[in-house]
Protein backbone atom coordinates (compact mmCIF):
# COMPACT_ATOMS: atom_id res chain seq x y z
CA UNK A 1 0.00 0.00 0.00
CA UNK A 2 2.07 2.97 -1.27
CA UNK A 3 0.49 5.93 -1.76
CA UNK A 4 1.09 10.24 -1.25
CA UNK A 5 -1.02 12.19 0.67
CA UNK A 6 -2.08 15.52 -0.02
CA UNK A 7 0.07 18.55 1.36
CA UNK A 8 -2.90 19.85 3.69
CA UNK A 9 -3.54 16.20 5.16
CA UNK A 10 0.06 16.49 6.86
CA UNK A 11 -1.54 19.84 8.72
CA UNK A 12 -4.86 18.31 9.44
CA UNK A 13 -3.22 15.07 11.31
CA UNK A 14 -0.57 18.04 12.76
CA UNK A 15 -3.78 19.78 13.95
CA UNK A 16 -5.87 16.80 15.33
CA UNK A 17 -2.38 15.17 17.26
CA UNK A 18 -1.01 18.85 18.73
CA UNK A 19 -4.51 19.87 19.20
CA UNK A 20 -3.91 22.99 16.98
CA UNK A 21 -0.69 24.03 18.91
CA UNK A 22 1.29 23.99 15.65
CA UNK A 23 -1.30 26.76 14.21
CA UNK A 24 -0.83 28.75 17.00
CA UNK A 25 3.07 28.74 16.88
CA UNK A 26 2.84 29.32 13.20
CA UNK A 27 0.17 32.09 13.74
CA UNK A 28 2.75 33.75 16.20
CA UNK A 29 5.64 33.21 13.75
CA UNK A 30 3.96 35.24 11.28
């Protein structure tokens, strides 16, 4: 079973395993 996935499925399983914390530091990066 080899397969990609989609850039913006790496930031929604970021998202649901920090809990959004990775958003935030981004969002405070910027």
């Amino acid at each position: 079973m080899s397969y990609t996935l989609p850039p913006y499925h790496f930031e929604v399983y970021c998202n649901l395993i920090f809990g959004g914390r990775l958003s935030q530091m981004l969002s405070l990066s910027q």
